[in-house]
C-alpha atoms as a PDB file:
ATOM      1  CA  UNK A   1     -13.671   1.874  -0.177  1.00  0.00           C
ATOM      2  CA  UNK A   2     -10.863   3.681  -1.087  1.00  0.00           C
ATOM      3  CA  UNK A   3      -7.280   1.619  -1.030  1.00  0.00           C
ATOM      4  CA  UNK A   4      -3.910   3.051  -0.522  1.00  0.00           C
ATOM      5  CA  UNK A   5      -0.548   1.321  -0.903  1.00  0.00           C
ATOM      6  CA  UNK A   6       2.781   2.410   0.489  1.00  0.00           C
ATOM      7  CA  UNK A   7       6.011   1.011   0.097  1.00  0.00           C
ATOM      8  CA  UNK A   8       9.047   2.499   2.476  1.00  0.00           C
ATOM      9  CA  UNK A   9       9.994   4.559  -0.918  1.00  0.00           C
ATOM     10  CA  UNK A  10       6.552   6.223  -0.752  1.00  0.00           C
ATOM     11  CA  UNK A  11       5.434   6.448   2.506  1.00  0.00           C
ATOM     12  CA  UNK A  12       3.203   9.808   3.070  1.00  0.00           C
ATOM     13  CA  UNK A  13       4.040  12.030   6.329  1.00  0.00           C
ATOM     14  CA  UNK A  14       1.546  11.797   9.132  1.00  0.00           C
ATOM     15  CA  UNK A  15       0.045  14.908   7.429  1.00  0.00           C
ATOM     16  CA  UNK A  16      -0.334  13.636   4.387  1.00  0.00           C
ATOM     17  CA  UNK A  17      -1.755  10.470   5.490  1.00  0.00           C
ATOM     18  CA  UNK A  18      -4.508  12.453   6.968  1.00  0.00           C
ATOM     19  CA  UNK A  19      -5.004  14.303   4.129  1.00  0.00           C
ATOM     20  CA  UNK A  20      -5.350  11.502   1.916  1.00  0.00           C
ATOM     21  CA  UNK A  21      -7.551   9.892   4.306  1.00  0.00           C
ATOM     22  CA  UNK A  22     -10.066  12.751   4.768  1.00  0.00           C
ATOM     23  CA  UNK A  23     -10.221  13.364   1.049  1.00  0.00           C
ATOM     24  CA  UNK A  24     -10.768   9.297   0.071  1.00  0.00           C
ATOM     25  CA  UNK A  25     -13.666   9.624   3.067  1.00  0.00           C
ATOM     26  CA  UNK A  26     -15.632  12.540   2.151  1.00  0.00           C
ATOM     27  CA  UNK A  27     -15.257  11.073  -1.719  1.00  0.00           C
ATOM     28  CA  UNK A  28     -16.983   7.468  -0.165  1.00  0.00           C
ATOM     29  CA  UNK A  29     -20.364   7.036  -1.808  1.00  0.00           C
ATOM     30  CA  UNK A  30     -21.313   4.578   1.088  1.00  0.00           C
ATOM     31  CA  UNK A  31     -24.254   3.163  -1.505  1.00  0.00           C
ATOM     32  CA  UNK A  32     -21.494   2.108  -3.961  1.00  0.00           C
ATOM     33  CA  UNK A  33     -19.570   0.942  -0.919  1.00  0.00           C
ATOM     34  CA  UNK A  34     -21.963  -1.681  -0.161  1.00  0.00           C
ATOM     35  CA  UNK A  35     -23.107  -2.719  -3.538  1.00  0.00           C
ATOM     36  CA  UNK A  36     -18.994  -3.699  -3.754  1.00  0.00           C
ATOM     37  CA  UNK A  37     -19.305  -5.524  -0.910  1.00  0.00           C
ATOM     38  CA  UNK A  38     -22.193  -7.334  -1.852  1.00  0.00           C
ATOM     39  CA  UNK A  39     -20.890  -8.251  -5.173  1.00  0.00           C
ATOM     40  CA  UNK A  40     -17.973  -9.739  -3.556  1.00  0.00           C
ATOM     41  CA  UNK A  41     -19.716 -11.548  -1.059  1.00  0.00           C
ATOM     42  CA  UNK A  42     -21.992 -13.203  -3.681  1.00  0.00           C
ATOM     43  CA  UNK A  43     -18.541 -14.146  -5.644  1.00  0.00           C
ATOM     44  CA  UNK A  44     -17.756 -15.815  -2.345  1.00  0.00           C
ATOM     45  CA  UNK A  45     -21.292 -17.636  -1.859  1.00  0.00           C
ATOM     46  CA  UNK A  46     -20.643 -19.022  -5.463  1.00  0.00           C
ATOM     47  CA  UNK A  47     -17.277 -20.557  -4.844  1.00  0.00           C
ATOM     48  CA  UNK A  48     -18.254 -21.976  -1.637  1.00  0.00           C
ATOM     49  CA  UNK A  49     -21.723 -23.272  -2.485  1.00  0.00           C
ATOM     50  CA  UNK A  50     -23.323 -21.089   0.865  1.00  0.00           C
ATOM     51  CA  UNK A  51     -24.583 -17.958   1.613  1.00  0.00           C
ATOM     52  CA  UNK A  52     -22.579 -15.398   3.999  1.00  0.00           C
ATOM     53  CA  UNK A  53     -25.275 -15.382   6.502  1.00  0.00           C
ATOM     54  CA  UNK A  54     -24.548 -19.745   6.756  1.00  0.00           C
ATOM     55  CA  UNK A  55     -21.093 -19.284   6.616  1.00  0.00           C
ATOM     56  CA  UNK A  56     -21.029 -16.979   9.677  1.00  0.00           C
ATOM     57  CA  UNK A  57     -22.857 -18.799  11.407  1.00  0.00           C
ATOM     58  CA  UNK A  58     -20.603 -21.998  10.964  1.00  0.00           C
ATOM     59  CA  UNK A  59     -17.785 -19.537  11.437  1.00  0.00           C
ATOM     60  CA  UNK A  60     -18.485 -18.589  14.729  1.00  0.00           C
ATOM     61  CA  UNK A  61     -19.186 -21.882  15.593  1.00  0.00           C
ATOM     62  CA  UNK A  62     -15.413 -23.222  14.763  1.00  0.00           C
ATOM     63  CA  UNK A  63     -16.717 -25.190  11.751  1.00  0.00           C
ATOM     64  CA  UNK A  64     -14.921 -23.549   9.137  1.00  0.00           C
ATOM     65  CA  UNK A  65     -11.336 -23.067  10.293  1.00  0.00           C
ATOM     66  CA  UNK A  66      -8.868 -20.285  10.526  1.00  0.00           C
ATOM     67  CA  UNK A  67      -7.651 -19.827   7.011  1.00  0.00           C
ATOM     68  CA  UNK A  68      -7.013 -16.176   6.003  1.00  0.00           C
ATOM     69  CA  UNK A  69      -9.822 -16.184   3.220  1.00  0.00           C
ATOM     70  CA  UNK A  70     -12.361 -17.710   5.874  1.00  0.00           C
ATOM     71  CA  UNK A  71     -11.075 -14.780   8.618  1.00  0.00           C
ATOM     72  CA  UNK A  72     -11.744 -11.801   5.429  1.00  0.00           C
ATOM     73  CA  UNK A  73     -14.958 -12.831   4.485  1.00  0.00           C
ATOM     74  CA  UNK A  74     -15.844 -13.196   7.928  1.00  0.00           C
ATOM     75  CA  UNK A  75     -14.648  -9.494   7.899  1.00  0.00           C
ATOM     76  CA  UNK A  76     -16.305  -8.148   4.893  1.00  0.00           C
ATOM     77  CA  UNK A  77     -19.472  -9.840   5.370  1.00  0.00           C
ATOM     78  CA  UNK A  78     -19.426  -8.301   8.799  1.00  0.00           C
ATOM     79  CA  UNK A  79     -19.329  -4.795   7.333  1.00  0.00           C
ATOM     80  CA  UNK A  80     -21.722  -5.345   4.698  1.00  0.00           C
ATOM     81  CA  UNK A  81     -24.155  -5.906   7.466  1.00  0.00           C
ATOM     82  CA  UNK A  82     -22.547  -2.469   9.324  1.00  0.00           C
ATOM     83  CA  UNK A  83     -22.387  -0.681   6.400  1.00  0.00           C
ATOM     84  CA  UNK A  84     -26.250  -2.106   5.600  1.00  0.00           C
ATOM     85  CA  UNK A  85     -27.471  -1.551   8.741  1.00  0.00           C
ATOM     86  CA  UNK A  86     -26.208   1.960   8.850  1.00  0.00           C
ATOM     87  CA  UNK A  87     -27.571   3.221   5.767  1.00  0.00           C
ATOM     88  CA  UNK A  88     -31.157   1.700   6.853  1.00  0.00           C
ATOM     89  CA  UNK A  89     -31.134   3.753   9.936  1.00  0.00           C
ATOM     90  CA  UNK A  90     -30.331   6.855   8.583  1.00  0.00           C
ATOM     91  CA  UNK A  91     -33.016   6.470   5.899  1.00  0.00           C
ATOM     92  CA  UNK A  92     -35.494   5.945   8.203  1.00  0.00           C
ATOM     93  CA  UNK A  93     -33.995   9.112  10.097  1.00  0.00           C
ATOM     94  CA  UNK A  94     -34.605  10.901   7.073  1.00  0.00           C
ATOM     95  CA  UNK A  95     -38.087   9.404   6.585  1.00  0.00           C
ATOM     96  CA  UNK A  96     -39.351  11.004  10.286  1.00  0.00           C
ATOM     97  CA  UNK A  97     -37.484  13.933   9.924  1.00  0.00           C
ATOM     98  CA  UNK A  98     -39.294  14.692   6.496  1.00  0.00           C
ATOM     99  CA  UNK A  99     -42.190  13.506   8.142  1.00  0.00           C
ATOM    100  CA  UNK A 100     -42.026  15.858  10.897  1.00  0.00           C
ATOM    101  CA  UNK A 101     -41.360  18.949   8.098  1.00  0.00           C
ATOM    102  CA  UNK A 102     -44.306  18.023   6.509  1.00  0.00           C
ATOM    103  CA  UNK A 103     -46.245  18.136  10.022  1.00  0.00           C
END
């Protein structure tokens, strides 16, 4: 995912800002997106002896506490599984549609 950082010396005009934003989105390789995420959620599992699927669970279930990191990988392992999720259903829309073309 692309990241931008402005500082009140550099911040972009509303125009701009779109701008930027539409070019960093139609540059997103959604594949690469969510092989970053994974790789950072598996950095996670290491350091905290779980996987992301156990931690949300004990997450949601108030076992883990409210500290920032806790809250963003909460976040980031919620859109891996978006992002995942996504990308499976629009494979298998490709998949029938193919299959209908070949019909």
């Amino acid at each position: 995912m692309s990241a931008f950082e402005f500082t009140n010396e550099n911040l972009p005009s509303s125009e701009e800002f779109r701008q930027l934003f539409s070019h960093a989105d139609e540059n997103e390789d959604p594949l690469e997106e969510l092989l970053r995420l994974e790789r950072g959620l598996a950095i996670l599992e290491a350091e905290h002896g779980l996987t992301s699927a156990e931690f949300l669970t004990r997450y949601q279930m108030g076992e883990m506490g409210d500290d920032i990191a806790y809250v963003s990988w909460a976040g980031r392992y919620r859109l891996y599984l978006n992002l995942k999720r996504a990308i499976s259903d629009s494979l298998r829309w490709l998949v029938a549609v193919s299959d209908l073309s070949l019909s």
